[in-house]
C-alpha atoms as a PDB file:
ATOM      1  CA  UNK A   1      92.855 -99.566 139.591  1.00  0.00           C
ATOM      2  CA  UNK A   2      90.906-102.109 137.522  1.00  0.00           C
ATOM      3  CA  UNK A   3      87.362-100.503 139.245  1.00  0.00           C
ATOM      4  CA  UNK A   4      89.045 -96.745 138.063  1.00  0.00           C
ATOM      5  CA  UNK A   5      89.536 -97.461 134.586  1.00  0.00           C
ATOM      6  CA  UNK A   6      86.312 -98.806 133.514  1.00  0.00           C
ATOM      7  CA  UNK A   7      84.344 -95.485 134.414  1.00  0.00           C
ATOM      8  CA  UNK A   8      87.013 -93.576 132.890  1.00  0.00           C
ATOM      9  CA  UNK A   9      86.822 -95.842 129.462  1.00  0.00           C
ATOM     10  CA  UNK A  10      83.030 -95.167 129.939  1.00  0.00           C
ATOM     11  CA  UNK A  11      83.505 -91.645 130.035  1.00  0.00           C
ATOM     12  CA  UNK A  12      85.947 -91.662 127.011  1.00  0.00           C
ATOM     13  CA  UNK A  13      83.146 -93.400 125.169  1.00  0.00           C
ATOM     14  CA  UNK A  14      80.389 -90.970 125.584  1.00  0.00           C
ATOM     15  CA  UNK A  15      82.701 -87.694 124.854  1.00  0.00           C
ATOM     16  CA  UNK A  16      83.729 -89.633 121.486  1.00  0.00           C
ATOM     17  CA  UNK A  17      80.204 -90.358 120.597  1.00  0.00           C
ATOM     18  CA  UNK A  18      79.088 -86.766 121.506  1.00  0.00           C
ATOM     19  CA  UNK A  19      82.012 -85.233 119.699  1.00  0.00           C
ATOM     20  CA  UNK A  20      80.844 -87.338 116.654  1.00  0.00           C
ATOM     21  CA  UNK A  21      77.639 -86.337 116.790  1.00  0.00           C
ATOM     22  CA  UNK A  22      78.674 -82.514 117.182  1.00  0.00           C
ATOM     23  CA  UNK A  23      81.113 -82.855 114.429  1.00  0.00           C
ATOM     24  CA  UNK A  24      78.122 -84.349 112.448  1.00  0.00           C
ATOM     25  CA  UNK A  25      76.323 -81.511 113.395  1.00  0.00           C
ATOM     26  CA  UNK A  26      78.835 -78.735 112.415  1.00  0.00           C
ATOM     27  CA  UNK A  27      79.112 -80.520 109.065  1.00  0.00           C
ATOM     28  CA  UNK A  28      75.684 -79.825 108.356  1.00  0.00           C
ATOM     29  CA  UNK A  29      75.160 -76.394 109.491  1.00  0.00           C
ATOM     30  CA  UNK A  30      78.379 -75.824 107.395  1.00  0.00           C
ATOM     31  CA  UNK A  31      76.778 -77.478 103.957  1.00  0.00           C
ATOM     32  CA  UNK A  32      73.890 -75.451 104.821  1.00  0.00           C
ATOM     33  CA  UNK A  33      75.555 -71.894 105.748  1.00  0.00           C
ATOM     34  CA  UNK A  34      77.571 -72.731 102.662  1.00  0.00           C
ATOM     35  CA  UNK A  35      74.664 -73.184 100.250  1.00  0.00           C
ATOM     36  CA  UNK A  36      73.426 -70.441 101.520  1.00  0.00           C
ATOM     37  CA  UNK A  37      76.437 -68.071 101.340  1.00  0.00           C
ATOM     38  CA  UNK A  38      76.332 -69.708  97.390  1.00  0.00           C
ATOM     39  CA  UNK A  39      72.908 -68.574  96.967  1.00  0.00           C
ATOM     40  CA  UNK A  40      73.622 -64.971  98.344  1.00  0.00           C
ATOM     41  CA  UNK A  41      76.257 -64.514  95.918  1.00  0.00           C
ATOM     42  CA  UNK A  42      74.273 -66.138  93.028  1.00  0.00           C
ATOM     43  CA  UNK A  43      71.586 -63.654  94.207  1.00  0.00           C
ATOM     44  CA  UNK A  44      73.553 -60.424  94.483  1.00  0.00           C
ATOM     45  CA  UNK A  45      75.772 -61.457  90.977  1.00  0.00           C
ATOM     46  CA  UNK A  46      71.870 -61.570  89.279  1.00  0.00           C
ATOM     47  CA  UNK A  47      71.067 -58.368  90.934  1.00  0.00           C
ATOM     48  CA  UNK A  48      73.804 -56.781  89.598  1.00  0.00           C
ATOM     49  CA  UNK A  49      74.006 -58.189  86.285  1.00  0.00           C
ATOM     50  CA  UNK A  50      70.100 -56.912  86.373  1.00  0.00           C
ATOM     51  CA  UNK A  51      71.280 -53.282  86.923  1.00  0.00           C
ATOM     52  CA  UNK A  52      74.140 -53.800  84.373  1.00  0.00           C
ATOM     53  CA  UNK A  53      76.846 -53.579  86.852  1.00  0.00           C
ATOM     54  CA  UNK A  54      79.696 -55.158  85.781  1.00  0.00           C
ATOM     55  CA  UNK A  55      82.243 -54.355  88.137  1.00  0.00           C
ATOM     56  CA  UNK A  56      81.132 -56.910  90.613  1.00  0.00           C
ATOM     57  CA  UNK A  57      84.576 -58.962  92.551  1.00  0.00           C
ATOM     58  CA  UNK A  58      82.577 -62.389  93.423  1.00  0.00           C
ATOM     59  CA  UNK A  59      85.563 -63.516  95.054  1.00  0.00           C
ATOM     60  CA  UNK A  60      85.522 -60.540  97.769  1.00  0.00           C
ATOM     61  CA  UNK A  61      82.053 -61.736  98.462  1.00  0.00           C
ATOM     62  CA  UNK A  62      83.223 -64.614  99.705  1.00  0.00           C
ATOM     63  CA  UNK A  63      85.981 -62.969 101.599  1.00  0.00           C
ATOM     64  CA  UNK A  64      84.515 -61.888 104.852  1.00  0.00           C
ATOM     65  CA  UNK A  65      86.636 -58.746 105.293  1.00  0.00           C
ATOM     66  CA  UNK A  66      86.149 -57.251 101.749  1.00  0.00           C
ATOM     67  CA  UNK A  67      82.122 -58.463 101.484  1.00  0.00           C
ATOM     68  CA  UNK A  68      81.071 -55.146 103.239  1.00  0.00           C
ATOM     69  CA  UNK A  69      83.323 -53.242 100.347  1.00  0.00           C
ATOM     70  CA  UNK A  70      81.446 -55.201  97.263  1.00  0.00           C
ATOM     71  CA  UNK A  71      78.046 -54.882  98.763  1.00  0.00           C
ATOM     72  CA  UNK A  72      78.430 -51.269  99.241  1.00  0.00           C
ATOM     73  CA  UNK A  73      79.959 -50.498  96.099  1.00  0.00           C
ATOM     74  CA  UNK A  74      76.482 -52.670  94.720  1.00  0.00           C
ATOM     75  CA  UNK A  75      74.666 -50.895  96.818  1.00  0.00           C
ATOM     76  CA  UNK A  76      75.944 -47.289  95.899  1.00  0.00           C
ATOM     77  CA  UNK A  77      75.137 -48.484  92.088  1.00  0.00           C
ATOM     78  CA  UNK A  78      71.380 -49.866  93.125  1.00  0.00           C
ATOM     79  CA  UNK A  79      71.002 -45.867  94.282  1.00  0.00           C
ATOM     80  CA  UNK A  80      71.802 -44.843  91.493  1.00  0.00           C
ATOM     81  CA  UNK A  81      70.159 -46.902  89.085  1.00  0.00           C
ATOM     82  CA  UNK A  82      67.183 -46.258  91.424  1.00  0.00           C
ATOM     83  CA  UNK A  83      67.586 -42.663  90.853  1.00  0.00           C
ATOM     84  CA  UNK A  84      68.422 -42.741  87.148  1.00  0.00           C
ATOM     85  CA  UNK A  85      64.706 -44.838  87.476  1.00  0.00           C
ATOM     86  CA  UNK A  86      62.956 -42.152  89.080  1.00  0.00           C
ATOM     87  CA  UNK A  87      64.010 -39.767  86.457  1.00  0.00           C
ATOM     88  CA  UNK A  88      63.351 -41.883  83.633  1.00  0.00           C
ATOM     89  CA  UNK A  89      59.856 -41.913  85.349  1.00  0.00           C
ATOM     90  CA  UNK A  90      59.119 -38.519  85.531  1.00  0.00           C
ATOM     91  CA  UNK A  91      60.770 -37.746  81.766  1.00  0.00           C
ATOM     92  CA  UNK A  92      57.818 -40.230  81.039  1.00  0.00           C
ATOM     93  CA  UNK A  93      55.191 -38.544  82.662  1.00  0.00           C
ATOM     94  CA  UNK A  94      56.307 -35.275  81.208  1.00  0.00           C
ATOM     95  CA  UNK A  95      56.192 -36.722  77.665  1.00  0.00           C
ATOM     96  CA  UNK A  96      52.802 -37.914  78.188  1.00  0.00           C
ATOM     97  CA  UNK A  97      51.831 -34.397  79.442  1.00  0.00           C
ATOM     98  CA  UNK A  98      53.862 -33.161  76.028  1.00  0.00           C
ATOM     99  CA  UNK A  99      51.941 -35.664  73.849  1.00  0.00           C
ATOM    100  CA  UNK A 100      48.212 -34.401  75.787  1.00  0.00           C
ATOM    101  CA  UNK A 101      49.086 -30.988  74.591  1.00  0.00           C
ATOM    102  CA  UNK A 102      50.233 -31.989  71.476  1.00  0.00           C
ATOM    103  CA  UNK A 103      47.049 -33.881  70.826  1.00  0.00           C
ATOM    104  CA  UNK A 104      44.959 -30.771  71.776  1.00  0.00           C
ATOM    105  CA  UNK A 105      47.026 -28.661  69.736  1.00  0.00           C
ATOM    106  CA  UNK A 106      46.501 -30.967  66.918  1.00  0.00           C
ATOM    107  CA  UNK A 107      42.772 -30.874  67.743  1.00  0.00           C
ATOM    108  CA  UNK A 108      42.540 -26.880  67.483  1.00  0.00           C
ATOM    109  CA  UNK A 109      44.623 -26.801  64.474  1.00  0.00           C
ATOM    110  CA  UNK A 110      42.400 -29.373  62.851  1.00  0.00           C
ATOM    111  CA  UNK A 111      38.921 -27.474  63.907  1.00  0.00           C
ATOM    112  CA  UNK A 112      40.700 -24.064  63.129  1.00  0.00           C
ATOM    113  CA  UNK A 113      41.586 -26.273  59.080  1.00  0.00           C
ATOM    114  CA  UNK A 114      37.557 -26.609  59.136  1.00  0.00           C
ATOM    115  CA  UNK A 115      36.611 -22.707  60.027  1.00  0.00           C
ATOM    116  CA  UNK A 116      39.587 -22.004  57.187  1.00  0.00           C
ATOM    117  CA  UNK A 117      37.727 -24.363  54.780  1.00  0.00           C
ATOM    118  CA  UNK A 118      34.628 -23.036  55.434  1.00  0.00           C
ATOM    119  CA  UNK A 119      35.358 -19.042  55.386  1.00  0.00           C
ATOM    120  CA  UNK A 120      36.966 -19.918  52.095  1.00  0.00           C
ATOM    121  CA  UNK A 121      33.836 -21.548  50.560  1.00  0.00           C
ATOM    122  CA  UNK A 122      32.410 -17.967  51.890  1.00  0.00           C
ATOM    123  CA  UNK A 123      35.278 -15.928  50.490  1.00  0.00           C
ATOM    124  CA  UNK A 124      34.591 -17.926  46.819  1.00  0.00           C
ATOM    125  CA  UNK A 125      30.971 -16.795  46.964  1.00  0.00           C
ATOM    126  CA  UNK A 126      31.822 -12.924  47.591  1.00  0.00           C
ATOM    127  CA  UNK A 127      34.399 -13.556  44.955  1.00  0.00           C
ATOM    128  CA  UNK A 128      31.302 -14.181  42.633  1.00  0.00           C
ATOM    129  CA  UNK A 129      29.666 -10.923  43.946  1.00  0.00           C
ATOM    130  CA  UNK A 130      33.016  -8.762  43.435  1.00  0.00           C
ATOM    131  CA  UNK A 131      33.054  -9.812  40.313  1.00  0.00           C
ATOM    132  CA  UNK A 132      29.955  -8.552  39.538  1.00  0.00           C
ATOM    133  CA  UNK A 133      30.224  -5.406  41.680  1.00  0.00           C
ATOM    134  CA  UNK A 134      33.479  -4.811  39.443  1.00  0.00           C
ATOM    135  CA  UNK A 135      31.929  -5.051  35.940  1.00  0.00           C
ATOM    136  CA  UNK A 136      29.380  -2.374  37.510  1.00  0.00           C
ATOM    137  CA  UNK A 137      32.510  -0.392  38.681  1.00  0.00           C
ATOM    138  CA  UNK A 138      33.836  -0.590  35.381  1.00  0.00           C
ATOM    139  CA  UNK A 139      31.040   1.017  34.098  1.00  0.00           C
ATOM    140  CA  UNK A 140      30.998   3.669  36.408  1.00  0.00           C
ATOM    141  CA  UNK A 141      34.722   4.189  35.557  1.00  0.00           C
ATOM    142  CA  UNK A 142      33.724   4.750  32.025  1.00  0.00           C
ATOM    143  CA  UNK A 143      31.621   7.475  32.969  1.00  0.00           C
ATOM    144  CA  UNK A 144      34.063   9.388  35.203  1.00  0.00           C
ATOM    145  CA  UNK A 145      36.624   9.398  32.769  1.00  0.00           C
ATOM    146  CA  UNK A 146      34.424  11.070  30.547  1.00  0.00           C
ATOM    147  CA  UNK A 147      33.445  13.331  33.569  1.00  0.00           C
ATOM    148  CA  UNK A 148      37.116  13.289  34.369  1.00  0.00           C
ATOM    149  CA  UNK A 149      37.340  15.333  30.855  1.00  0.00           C
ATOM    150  CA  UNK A 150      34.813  17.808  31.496  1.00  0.00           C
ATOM    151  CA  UNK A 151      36.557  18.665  34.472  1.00  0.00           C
ATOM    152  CA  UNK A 152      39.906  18.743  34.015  1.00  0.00           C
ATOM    153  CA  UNK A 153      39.859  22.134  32.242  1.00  0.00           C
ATOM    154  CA  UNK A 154      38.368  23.617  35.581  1.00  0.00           C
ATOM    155  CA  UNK A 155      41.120  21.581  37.404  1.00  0.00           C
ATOM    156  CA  UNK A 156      43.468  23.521  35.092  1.00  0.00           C
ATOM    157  CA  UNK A 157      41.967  26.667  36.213  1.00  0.00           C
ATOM    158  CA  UNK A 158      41.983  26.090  40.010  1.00  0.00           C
ATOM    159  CA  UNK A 159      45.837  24.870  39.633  1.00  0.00           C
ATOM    160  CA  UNK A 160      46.624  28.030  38.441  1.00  0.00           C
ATOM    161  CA  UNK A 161      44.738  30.058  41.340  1.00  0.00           C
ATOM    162  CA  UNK A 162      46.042  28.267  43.741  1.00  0.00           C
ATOM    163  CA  UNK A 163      49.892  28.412  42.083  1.00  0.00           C
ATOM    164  CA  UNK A 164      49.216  32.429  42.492  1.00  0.00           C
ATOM    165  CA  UNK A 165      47.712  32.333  46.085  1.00  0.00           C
ATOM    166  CA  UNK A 166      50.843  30.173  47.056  1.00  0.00           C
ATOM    167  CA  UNK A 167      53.100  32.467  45.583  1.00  0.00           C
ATOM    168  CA  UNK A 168      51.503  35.550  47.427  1.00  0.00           C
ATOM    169  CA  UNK A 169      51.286  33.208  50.561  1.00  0.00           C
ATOM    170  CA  UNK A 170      54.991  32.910  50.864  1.00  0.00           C
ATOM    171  CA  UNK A 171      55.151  36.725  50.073  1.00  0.00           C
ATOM    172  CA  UNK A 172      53.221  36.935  53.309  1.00  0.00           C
ATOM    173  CA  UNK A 173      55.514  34.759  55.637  1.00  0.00           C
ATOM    174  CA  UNK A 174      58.386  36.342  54.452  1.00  0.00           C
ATOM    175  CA  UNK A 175      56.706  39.597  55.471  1.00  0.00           C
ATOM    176  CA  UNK A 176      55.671  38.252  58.428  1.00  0.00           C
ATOM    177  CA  UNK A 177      59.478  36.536  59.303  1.00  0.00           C
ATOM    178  CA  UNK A 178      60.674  40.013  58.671  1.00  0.00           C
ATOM    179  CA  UNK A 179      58.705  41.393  61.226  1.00  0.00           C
ATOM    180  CA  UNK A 180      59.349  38.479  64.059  1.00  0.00           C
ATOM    181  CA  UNK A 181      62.680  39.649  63.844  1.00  0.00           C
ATOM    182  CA  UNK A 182      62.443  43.022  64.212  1.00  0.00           C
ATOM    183  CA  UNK A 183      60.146  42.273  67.162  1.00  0.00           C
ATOM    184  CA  UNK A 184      62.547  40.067  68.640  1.00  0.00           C
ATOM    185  CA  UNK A 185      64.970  42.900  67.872  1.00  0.00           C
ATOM    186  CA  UNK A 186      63.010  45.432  69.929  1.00  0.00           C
ATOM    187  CA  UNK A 187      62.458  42.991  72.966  1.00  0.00           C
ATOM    188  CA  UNK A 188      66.330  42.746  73.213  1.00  0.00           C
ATOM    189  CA  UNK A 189      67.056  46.626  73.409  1.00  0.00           C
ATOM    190  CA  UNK A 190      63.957  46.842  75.675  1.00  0.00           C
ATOM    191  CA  UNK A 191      65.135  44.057  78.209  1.00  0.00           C
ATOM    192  CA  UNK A 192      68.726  44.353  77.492  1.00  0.00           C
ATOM    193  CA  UNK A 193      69.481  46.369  80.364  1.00  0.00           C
ATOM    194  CA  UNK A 194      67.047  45.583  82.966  1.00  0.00           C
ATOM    195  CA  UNK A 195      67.667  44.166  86.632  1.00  0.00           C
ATOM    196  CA  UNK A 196      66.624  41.221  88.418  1.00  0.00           C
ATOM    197  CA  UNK A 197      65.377  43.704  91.380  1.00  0.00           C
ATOM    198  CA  UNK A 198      61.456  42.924  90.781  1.00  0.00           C
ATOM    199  CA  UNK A 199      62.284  39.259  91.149  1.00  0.00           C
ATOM    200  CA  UNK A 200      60.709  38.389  94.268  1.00  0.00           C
ATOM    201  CA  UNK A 201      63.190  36.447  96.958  1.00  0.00           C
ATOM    202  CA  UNK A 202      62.241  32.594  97.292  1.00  0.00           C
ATOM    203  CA  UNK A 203      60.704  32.328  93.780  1.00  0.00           C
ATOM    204  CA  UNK A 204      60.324  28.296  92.904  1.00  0.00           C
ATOM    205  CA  UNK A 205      58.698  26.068  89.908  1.00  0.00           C
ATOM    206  CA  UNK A 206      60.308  23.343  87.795  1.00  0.00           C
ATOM    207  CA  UNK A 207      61.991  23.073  84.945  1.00  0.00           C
ATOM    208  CA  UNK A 208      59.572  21.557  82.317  1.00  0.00           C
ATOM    209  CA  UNK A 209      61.976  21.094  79.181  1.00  0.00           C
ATOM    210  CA  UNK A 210      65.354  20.773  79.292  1.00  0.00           C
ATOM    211  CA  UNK A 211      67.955  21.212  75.807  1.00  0.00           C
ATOM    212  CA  UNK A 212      71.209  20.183  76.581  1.00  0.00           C
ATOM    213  CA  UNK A 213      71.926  20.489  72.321  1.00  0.00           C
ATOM    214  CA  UNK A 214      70.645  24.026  72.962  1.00  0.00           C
ATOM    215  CA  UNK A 215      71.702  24.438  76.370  1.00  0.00           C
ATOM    216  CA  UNK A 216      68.710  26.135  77.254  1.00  0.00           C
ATOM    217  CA  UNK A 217      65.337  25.099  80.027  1.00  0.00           C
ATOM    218  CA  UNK A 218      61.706  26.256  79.829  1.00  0.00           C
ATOM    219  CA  UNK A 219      60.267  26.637  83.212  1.00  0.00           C
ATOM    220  CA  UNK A 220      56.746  26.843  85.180  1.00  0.00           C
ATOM    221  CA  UNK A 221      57.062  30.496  86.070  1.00  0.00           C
ATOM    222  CA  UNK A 222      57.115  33.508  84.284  1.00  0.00           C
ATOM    223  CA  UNK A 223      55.916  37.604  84.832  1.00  0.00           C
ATOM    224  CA  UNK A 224      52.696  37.013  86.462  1.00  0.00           C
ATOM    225  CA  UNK A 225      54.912  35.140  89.107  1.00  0.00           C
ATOM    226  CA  UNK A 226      56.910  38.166  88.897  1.00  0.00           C
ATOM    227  CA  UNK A 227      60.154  36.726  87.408  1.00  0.00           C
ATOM    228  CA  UNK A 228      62.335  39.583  85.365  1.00  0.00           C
ATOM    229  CA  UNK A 229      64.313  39.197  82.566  1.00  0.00           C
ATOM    230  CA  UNK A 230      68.382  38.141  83.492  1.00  0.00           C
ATOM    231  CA  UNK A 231      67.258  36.655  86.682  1.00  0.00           C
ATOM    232  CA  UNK A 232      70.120  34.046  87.882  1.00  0.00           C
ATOM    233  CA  UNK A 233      68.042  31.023  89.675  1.00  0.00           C
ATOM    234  CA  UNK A 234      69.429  27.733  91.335  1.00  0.00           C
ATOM    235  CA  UNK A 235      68.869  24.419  89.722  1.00  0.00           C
ATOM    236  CA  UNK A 236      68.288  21.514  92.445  1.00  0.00           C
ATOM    237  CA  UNK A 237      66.979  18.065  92.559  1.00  0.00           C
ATOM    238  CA  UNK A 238      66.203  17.015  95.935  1.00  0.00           C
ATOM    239  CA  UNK A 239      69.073  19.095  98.387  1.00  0.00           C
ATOM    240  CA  UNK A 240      71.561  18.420  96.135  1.00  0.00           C
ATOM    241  CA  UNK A 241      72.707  21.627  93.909  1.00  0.00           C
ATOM    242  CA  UNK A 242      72.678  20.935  90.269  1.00  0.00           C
ATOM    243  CA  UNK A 243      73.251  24.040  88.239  1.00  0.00           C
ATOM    244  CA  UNK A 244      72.209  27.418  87.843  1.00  0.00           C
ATOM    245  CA  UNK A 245      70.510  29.106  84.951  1.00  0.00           C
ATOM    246  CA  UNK A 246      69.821  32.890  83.853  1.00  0.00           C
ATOM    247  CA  UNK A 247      66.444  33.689  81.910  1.00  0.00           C
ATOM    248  CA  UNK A 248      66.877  34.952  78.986  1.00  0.00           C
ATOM    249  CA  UNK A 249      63.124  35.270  77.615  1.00  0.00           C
ATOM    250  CA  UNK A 250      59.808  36.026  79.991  1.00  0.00           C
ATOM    251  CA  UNK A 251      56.205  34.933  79.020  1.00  0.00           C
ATOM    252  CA  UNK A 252      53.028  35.172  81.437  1.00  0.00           C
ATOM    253  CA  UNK A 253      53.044  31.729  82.869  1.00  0.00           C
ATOM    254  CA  UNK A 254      56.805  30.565  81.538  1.00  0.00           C
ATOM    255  CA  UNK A 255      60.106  31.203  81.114  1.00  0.00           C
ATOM    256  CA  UNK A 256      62.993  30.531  79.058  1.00  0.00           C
ATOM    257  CA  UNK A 257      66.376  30.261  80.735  1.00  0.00           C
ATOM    258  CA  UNK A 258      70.260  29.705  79.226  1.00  0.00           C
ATOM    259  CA  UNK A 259      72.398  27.094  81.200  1.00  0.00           C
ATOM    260  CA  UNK A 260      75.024  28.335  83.136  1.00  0.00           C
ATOM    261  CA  UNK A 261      78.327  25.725  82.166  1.00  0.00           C
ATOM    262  CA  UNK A 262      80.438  27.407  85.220  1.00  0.00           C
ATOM    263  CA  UNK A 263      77.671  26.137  87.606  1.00  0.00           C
ATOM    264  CA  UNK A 264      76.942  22.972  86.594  1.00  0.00           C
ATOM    265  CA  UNK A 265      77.451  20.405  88.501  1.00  0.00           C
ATOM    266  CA  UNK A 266      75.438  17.507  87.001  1.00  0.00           C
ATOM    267  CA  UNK A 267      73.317  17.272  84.102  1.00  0.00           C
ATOM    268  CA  UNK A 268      69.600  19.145  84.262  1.00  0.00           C
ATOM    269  CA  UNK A 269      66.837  17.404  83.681  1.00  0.00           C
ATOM    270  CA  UNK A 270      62.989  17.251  83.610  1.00  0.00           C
ATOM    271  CA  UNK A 271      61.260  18.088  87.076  1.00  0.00           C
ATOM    272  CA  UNK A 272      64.555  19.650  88.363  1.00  0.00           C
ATOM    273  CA  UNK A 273      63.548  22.626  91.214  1.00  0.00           C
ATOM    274  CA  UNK A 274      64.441  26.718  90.194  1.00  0.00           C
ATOM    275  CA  UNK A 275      64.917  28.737  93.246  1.00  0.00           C
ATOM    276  CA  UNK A 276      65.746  32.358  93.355  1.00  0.00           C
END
């Protein structure tokens, strides 16, 4: 028994000496992980305190299950300032690009000032020569007046002609008004009663002028296309039926045609096809 116990007391000796030295060792590389832990949270409260982010819980980085939470949170804010960075960046550059055109703006204005300065010394010196030119002038003026004189008793003269040549003038266009309407007069009983027979079937042209005020067209074809007086033509645009129309006046090369309101379907226009 006596031969059992000492290995065993042995044994006991070296497992206390080795759990000293392990518990030695575990107090270390605690101190250590400790200080280090301390310096990450120094570290990441400077950090934050450098992006002015106050909302930082120290105490959940030191809590293992919230540290993930806090770090994120700081990390979320980092993006941001990061971004708000960026942008302050590039509102820099573009203010520098501002201030380069500025600068060059400035620049022309300042050598347009010059060419200002100098046309003005230029305009000053034909100033001068006006000047001159209009004492000259005035001169001349003095001598037209006095022609002015002479002349205005022939003025006087002509005023009077032309007062009588105006008065016979409008004599004349009254005469002649008289006579446009008994022309127009005479076309109406001539045409009034004829047919639509020499129209020839499949007659086309455009309309080239259209009067809704009015309600009348003007269109590309007229007698020498054979068209006769009263002649009912389709209005279309495209193959789509717009209106229909009746001429009402015949020239060589164009007509002149009312608007038919029962057959309207949409408003005429410029370019619209005739078709007979």
């Amino acid at each position: 028994m006596a031969k059992l116990l000492k290995p065993m007391v042995i044994v006991l000796l070296v497992l206390s000496v080795a759990s000293l030295v392990l518990g030695i060792m575990l107090f270390n590389e605690r101190e250590v992980i400790k200080g280090r832990t301390q310096r990450l949270e120094n570290a990441a409260a400077e950090f934050a305190r450098s992006l002015h982010y106050d909302n930082l819980d120290r105490q959940a980085l030191m809590d293992y299950d919230r540290m993930d939470t806090a770090l994120n949170r700081l990390n979320v804010h980092a993006a941001l300032t990061w971004q708000e960075l960026q942008d302050t960046i590039q509102d820099l550059a573009n203010t520098r690009l501002d201030l380069e055109q500025t600068r060059e703006e400035l620049r022309i204005t300042q050598n347009r000032l010059e060419a200002a300065e100098q046309r003005i010394v230029r305009l000053e010196d034909d100033l001068s020569e006006r000047t001159a030119e209009l004492a000259r002038a005035n001169q001349q003026i003095s001598q037209l007046e006095r022609d002015k004189a002479s002349l205005q008793s022939r003025i006087d003269d002509f005023e009077l002609q032309v007062a009588r040549m105006e008065e016979e003038q409008l004599e004349m266009a009254e005469t002649i008004a008289d006579q446009q309407s008994l022309i127009e007069e005479y076309e109406a009983e001539l045409f009034a009663d004829e047919s639509v027979i020499g129209t020839p079937p499949g007659l086309s042209g455009q309309l080239l002028v259209v009067n809704p005020d009015w309600n009348f067209v003007v269109m590309n074809v007229g007698s020498e296309d054979g068209l006769s007086l009263n002649t009912e033509m389709l209005v279309h645009r495209d193959d789509v039926l717009v209106g229909r129309v009746r001429v009402s006046s015949v020239r060589k090369q164009y007509a002149v045609a009312d608007i038919l309101e029962d057959w309207k379907q949409f408003p005429l226009q410029e370019g619209d096809h005739v078709l007979f």
